[in-house]
C-alpha atoms as a PDB file:
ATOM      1  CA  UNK A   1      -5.062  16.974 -14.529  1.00  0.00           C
ATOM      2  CA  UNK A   2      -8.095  14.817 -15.934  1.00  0.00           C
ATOM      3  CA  UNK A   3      -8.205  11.400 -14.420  1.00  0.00           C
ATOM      4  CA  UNK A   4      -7.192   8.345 -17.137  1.00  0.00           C
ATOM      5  CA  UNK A   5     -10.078   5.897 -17.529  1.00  0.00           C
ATOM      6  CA  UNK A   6      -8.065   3.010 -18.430  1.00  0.00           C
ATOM      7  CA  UNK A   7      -9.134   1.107 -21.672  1.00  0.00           C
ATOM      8  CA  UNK A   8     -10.035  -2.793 -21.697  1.00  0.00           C
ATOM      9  CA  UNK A   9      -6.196  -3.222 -22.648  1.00  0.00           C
ATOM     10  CA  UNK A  10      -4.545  -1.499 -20.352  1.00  0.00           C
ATOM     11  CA  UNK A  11      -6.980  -3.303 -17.474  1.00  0.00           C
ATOM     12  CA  UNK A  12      -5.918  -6.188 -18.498  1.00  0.00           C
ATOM     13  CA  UNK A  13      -2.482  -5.245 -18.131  1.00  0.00           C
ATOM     14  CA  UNK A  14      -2.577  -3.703 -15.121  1.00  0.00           C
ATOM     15  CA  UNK A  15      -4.308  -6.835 -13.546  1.00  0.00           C
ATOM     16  CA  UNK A  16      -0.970  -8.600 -14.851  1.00  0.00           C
ATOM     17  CA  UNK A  17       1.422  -5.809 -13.254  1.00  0.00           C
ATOM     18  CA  UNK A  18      -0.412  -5.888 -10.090  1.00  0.00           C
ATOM     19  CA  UNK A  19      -0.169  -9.635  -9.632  1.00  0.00           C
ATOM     20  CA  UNK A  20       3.157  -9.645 -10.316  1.00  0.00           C
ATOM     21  CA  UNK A  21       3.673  -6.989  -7.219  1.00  0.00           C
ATOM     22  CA  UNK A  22       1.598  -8.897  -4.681  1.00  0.00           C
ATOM     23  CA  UNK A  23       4.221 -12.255  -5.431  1.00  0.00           C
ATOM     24  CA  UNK A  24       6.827 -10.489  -4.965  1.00  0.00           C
ATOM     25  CA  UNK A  25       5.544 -10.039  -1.130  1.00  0.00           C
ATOM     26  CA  UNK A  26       4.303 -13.520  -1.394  1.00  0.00           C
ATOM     27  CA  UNK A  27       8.267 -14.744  -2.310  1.00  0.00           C
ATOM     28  CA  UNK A  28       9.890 -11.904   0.160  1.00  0.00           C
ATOM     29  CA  UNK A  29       7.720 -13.431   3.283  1.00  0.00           C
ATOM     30  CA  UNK A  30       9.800 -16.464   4.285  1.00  0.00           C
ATOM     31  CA  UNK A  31      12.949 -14.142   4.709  1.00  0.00           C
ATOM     32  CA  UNK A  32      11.216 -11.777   6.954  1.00  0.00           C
ATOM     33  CA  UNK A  33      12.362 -12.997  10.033  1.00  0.00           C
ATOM     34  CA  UNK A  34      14.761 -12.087  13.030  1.00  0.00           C
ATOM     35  CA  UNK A  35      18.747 -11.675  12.268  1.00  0.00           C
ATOM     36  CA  UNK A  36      17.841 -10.538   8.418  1.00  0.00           C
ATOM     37  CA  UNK A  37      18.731  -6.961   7.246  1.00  0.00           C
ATOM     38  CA  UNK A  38      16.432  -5.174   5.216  1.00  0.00           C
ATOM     39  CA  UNK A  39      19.108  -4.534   2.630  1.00  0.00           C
ATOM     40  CA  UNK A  40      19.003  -8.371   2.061  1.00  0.00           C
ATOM     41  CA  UNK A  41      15.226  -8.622   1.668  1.00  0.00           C
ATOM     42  CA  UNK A  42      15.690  -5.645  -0.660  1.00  0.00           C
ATOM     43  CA  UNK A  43      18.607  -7.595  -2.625  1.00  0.00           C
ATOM     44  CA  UNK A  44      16.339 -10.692  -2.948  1.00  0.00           C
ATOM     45  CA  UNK A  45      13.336  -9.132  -3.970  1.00  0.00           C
ATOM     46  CA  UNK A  46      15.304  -6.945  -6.318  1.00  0.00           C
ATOM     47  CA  UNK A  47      17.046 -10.278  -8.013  1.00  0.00           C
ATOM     48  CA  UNK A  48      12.873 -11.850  -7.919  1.00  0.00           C
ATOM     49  CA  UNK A  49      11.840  -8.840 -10.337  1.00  0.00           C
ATOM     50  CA  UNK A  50      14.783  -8.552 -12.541  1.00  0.00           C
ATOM     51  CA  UNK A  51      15.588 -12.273 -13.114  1.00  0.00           C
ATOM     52  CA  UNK A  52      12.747 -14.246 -12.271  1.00  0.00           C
ATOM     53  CA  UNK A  53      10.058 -11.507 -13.297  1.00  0.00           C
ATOM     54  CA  UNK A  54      11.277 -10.001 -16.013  1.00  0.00           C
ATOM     55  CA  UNK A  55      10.043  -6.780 -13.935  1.00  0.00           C
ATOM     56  CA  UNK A  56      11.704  -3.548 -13.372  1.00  0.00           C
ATOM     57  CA  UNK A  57      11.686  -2.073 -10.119  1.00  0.00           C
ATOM     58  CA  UNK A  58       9.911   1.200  -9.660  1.00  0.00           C
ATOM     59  CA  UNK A  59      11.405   2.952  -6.378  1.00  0.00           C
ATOM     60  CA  UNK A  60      14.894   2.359  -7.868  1.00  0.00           C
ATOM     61  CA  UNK A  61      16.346   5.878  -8.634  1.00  0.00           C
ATOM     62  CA  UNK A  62      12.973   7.252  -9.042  1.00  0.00           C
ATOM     63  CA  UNK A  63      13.530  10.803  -7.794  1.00  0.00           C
ATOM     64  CA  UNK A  64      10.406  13.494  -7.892  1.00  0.00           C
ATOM     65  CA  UNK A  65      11.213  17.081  -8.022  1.00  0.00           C
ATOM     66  CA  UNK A  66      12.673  17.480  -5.068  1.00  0.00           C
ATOM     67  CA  UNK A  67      13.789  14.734  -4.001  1.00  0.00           C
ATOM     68  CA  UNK A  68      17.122  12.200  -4.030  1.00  0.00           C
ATOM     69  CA  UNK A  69      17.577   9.400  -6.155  1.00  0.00           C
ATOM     70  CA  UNK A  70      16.117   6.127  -3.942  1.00  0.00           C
ATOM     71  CA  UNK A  71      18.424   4.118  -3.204  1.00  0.00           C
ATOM     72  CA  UNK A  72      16.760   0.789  -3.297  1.00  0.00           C
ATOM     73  CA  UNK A  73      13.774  -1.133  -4.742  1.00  0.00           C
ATOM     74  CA  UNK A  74      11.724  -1.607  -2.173  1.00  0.00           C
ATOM     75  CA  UNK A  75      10.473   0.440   1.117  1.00  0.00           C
ATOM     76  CA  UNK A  76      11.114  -1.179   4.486  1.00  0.00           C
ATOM     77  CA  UNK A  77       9.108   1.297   7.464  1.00  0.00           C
ATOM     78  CA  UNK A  78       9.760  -0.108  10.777  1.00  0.00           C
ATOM     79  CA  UNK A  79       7.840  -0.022  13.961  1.00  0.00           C
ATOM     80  CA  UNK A  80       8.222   4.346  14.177  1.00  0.00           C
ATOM     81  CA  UNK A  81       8.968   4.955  10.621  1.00  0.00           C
ATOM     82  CA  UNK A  82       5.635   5.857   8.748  1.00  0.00           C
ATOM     83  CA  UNK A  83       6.452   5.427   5.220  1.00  0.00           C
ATOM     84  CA  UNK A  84       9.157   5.711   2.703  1.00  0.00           C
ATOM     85  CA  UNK A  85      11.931   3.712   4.479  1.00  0.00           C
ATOM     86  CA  UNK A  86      15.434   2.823   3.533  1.00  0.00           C
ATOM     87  CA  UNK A  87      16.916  -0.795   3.441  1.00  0.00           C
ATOM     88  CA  UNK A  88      20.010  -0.643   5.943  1.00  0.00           C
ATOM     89  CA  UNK A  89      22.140  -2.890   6.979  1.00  0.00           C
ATOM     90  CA  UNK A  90      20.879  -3.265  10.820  1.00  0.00           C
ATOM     91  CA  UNK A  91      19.077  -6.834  11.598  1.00  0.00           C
ATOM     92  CA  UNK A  92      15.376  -7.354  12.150  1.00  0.00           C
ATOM     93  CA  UNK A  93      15.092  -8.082  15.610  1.00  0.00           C
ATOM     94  CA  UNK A  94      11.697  -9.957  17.241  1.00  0.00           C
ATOM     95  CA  UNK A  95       9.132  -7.531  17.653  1.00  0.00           C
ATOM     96  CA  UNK A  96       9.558  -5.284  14.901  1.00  0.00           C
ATOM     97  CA  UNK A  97       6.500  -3.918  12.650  1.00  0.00           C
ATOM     98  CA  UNK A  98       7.822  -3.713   9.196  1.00  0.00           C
ATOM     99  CA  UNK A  99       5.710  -2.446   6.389  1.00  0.00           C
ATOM    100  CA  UNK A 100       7.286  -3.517   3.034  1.00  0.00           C
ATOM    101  CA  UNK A 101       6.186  -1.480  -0.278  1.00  0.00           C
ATOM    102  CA  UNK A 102       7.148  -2.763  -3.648  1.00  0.00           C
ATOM    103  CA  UNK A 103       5.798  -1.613  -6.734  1.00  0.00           C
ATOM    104  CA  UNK A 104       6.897  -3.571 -10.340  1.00  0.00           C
ATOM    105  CA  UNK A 105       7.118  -2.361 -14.024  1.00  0.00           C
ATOM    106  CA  UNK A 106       6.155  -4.962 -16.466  1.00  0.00           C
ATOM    107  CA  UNK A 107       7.704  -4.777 -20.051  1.00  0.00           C
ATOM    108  CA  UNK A 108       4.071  -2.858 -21.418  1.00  0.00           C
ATOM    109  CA  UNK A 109       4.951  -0.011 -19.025  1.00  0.00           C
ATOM    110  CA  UNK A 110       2.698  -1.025 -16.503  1.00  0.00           C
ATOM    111  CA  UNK A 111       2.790  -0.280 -12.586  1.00  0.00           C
ATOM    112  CA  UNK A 112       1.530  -2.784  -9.790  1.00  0.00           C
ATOM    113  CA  UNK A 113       1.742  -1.198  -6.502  1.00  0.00           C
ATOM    114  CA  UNK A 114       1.332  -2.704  -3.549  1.00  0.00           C
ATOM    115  CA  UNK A 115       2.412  -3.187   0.343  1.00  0.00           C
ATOM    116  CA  UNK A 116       1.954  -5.578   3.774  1.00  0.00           C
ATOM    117  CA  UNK A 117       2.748  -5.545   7.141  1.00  0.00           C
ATOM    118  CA  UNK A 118       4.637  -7.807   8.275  1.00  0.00           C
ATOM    119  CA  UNK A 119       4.964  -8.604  12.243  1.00  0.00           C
ATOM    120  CA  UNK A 120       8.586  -9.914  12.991  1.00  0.00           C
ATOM    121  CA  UNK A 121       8.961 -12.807  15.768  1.00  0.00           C
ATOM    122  CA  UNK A 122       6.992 -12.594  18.412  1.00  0.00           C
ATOM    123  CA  UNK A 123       4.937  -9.345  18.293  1.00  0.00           C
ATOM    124  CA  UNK A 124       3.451  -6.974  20.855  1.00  0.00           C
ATOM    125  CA  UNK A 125       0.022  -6.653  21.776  1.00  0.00           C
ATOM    126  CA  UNK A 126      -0.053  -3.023  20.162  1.00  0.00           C
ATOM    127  CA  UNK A 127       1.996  -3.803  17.448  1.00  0.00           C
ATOM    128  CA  UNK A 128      -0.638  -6.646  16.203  1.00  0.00           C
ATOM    129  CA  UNK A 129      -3.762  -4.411  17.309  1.00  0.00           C
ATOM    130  CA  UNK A 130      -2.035  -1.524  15.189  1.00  0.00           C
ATOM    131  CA  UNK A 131      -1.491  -4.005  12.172  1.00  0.00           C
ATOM    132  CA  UNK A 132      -4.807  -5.526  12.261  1.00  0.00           C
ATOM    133  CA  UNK A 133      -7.054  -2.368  12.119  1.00  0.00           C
ATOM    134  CA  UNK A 134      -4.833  -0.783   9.981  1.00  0.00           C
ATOM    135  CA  UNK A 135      -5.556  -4.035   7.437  1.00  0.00           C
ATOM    136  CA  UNK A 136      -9.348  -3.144   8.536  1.00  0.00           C
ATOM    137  CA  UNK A 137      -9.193   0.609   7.432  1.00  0.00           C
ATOM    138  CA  UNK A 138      -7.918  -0.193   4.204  1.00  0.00           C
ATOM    139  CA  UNK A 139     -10.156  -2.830   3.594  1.00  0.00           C
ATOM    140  CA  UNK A 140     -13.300  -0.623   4.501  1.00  0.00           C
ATOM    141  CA  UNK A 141     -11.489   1.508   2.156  1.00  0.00           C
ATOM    142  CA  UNK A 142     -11.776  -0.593  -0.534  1.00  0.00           C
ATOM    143  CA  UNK A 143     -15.648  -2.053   0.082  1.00  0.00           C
ATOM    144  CA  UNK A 144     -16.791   1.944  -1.005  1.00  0.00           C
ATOM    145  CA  UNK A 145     -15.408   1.724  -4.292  1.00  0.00           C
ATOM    146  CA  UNK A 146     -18.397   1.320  -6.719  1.00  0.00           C
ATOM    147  CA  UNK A 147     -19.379   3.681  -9.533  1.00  0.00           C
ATOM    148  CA  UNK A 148     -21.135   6.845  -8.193  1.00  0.00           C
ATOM    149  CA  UNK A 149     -19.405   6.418  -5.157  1.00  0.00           C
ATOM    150  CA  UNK A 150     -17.422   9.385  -4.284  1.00  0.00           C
ATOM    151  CA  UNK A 151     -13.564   9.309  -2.690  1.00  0.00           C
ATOM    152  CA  UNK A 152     -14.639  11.051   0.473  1.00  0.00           C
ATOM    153  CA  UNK A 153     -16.719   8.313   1.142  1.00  0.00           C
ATOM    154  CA  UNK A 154     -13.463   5.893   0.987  1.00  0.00           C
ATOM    155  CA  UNK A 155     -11.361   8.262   3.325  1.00  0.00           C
ATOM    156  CA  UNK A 156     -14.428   9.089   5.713  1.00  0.00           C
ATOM    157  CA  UNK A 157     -14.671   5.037   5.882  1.00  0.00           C
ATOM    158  CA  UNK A 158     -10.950   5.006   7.013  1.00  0.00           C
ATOM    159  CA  UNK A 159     -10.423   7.862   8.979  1.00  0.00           C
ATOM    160  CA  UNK A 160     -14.173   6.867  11.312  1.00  0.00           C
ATOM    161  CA  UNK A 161     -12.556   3.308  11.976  1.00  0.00           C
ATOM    162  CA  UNK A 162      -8.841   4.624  12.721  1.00  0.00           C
ATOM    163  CA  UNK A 163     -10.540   6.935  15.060  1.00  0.00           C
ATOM    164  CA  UNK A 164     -12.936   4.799  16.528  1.00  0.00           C
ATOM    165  CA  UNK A 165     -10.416   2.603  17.451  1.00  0.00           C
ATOM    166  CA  UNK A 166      -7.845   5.506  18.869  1.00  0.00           C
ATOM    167  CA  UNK A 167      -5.855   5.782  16.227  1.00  0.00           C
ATOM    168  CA  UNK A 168      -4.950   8.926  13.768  1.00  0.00           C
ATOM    169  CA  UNK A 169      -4.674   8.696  10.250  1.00  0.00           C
ATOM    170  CA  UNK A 170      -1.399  10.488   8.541  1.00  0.00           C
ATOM    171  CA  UNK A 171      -2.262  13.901   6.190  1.00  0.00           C
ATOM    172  CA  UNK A 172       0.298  14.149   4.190  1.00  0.00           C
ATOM    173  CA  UNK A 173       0.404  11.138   2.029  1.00  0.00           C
ATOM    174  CA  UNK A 174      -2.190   9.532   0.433  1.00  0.00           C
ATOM    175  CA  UNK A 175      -3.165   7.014  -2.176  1.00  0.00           C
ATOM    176  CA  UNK A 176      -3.192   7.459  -6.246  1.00  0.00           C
ATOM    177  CA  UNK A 177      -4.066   6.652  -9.672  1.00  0.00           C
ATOM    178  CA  UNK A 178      -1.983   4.476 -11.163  1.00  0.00           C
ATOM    179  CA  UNK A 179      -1.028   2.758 -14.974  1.00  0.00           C
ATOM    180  CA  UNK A 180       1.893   3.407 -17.256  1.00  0.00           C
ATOM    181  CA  UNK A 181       2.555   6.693 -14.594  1.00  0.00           C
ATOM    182  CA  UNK A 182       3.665   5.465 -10.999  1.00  0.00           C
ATOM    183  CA  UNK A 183       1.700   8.295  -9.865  1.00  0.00           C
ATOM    184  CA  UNK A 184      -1.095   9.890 -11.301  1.00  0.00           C
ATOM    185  CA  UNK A 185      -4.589  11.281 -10.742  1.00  0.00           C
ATOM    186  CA  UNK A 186      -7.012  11.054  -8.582  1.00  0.00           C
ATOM    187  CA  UNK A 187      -5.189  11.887  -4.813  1.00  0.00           C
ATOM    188  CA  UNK A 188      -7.252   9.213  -2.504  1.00  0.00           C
ATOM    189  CA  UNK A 189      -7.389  10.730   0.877  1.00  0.00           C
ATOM    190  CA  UNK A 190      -7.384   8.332   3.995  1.00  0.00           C
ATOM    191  CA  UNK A 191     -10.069  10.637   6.043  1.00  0.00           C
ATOM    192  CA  UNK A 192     -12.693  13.015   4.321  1.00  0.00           C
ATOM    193  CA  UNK A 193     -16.441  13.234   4.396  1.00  0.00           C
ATOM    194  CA  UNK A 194     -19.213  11.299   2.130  1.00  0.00           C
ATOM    195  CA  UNK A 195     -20.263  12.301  -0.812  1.00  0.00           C
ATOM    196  CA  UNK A 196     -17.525  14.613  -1.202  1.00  0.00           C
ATOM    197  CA  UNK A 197     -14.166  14.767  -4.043  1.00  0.00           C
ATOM    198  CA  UNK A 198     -14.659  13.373  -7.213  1.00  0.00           C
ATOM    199  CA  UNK A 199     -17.132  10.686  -7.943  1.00  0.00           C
ATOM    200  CA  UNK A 200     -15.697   6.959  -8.666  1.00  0.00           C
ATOM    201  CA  UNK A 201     -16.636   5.582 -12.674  1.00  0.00           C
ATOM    202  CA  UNK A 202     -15.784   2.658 -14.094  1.00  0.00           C
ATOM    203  CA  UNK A 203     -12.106   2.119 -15.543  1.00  0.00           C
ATOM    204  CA  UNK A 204     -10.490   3.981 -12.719  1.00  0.00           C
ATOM    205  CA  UNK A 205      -7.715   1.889 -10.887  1.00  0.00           C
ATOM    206  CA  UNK A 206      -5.711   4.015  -7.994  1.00  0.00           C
ATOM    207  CA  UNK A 207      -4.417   3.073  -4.499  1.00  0.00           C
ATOM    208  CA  UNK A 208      -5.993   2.339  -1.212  1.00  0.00           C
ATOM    209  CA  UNK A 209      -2.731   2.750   1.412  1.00  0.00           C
ATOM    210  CA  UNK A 210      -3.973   4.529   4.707  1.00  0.00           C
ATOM    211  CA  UNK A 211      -0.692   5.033   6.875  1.00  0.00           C
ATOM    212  CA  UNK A 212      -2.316   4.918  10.406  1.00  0.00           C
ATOM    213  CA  UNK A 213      -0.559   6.133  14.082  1.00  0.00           C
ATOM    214  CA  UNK A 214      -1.400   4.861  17.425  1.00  0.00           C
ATOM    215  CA  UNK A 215      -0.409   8.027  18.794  1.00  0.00           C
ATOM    216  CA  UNK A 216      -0.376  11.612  17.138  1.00  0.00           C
ATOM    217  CA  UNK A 217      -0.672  11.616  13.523  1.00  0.00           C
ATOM    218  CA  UNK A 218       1.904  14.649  12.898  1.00  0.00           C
ATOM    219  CA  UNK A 219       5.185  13.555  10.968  1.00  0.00           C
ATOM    220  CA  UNK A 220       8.831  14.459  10.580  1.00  0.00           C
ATOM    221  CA  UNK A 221      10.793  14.090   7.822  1.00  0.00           C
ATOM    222  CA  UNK A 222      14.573  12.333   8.357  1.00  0.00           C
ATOM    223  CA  UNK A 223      17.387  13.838   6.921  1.00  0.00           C
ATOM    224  CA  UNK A 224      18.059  11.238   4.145  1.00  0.00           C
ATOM    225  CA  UNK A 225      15.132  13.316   2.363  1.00  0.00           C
ATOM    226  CA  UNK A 226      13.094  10.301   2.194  1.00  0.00           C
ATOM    227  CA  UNK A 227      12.334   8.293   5.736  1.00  0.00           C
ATOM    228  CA  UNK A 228       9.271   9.618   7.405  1.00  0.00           C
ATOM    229  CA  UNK A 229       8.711   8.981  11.101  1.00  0.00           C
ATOM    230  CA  UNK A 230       5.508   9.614  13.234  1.00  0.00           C
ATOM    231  CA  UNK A 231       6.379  12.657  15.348  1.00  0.00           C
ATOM    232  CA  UNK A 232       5.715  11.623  19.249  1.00  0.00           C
ATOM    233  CA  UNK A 233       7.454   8.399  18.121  1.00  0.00           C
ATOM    234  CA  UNK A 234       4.588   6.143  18.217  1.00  0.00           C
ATOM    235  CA  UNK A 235       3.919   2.765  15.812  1.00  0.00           C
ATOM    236  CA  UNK A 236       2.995   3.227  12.320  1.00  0.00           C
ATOM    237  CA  UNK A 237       1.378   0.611  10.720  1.00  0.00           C
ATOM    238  CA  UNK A 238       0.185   0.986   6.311  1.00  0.00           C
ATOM    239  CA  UNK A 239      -1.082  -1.467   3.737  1.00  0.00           C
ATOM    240  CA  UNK A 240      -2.117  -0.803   0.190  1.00  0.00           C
ATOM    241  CA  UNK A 241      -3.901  -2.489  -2.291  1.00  0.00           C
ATOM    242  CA  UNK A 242      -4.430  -1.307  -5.839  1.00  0.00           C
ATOM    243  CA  UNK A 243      -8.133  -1.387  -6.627  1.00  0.00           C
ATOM    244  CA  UNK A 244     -10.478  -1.010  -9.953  1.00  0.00           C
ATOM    245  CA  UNK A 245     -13.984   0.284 -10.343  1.00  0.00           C
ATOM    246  CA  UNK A 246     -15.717  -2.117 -12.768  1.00  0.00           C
ATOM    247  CA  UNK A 247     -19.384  -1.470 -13.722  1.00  0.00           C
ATOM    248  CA  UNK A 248     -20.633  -3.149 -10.754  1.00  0.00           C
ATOM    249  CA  UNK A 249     -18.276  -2.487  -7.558  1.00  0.00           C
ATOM    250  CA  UNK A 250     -14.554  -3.087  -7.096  1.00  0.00           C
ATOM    251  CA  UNK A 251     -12.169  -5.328  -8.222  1.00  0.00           C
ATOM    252  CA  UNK A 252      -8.888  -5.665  -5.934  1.00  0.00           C
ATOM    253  CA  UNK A 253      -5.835  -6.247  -8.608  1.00  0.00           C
ATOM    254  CA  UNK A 254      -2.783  -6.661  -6.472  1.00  0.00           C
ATOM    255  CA  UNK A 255      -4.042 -10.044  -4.898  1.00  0.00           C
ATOM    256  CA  UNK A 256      -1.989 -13.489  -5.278  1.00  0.00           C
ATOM    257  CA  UNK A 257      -1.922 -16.529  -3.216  1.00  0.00           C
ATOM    258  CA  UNK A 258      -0.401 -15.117  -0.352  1.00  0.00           C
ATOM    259  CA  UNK A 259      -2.391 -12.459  -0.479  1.00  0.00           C
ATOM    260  CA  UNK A 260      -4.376 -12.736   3.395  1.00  0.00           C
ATOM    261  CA  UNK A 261      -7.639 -12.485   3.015  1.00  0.00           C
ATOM    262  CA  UNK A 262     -10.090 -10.186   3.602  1.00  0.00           C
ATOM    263  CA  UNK A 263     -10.996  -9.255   7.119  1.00  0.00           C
ATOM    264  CA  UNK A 264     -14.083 -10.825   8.543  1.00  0.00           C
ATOM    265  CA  UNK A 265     -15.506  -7.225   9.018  1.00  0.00           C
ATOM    266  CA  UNK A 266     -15.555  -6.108   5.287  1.00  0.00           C
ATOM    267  CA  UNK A 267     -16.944  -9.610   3.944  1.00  0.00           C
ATOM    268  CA  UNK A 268     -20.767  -8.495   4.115  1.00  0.00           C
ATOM    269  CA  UNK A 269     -19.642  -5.655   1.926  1.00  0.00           C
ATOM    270  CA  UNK A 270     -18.078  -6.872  -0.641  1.00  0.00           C
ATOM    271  CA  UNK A 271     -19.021  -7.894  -4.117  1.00  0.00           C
ATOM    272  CA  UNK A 272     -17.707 -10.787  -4.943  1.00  0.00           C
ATOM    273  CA  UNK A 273     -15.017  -9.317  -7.431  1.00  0.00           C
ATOM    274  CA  UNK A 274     -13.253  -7.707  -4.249  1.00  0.00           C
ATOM    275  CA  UNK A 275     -12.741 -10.710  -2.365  1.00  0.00           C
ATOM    276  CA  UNK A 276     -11.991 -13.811  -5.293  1.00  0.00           C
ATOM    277  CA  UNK A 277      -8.430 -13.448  -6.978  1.00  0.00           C
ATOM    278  CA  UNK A 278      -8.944 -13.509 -10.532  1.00  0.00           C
END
């Protein structure tokens, strides 16, 4: 399938979609604390969407060949659990690593995809570490996105900096185009080599989202069809920003003022378009 170069118009309203995703994990982050379930972070952000939004959730039924119906409108991974998690009702407790993944529908169709880590209590050491070069990865990611630029050169920026830092980066899942289609071409690897896979041009929005393991990067899948854990049982830590090529670099759309800010790392390569909310 060809990739979709998105028009001015649907730019535009994908930089309104993608906003809208990042608040949602700017309203979610005050709940995110020891004693709350995940089913009730899921129930608030759901009612945020639907009622204060106007938004539709996306993970809500959606159900690939394949696959089950999800059950909920949000992902919650926790400390082991790589990607793809399922609210419950079991209580945060201190110490958890909780991704959170949300991804809205605006009334135009649109998709804004997005996810954060967030570190419950008082965190470990590793758990932090794990969290904060994951954040680094993806953000390393994102300064290789320019025109002319190919996608290896995004997962080969990843994959050297999870590695470096004795990490592994998961296979099997990987970013995406995204727009009116949740999912869509390109596939955006999280390891790779420069100057390989297809070449980056302007009007091209997909996701950055490397899942990265501080132990092996092998996987299992659960039996709900949906949870993925890390193998050997290690800490999983993902975030994910949807990006756009514009004529001159990148332009991160799913930022919002809670967004954290870049890493210190990145911000001598970045165009001023990555690192400004618009």
């Amino acid at each position: 399938m060809a990739i979709n170069i998105k028009t001015p118009e649907e730019i535009e309203g994908m930089r309104i979609a993608c906003r809208l995703g990042s608040e949602v994990l700017d309203y979610i982050t005050p709940f995110v604390k020891p004693g709350v379930t995940t089913k009730e972070i899921d129930r608030l952000a759901h009612e945020y969407m639907v009622n204060v939004q106007g938004t539709t959730p996306a993970t809500l039924n959606y159900a690939p060949p394949g696959y089950p119906p999800f059950p909920a409108s949000l992902c919650t991974s926790i400390n082991d659990v790589i990607c793809h998690g399922i609210p419950a009702d079991k209580p945060l407790k201190s110490g958890d690593a909780m991704n959170v993944d949300i991804t809205v529908i605006t009334k135009d169709g649109f998709h804004g995809d997005n996810s954060r880590m967030f570190l419950v209590g008082e965190p470990s050491i590793m758990a932090r570490r794990l969290s904060e070069i994951t954040y680094e990865c993806m953000w390393l990611g994102i300064a290789k996105v320019k025109p002319g630029a190919h996608l290896g050169d995004i997962g080969h920026a990843i994959q050297q900096h999870a590695e470096k830092n004795g990490y592994s980066v998961v296979r099997e899942f990987c970013g995406h185009g995204v727009g009116r289609v949740f999912h869509e071409e390109p596939q955006v690897l999280h390891y790779g080599r420069p100057g390989t896979l297809e070449k980056l041009e302007p009007g091209m929005i997909f996701t950055i989202e490397p899942m990265i393991n501080a132990g092996r990067r092998e996987i299992k899948e659960m039996p709900d069809g949906w949870t993925i854990k890390t193998k050997d049982r290690s800490l999983s830590a993902q975030w994910e920003h949807t990006v756009l090529v514009t004529e001159t670099g990148v332009e991160v759309l799913t930022l919002s003022a809670g967004s954290p800010p870049p890493p210190a790392i990145v911000l001598p390569l970045l165009n001023q378009a990555a690192a400004v909310p618009a």
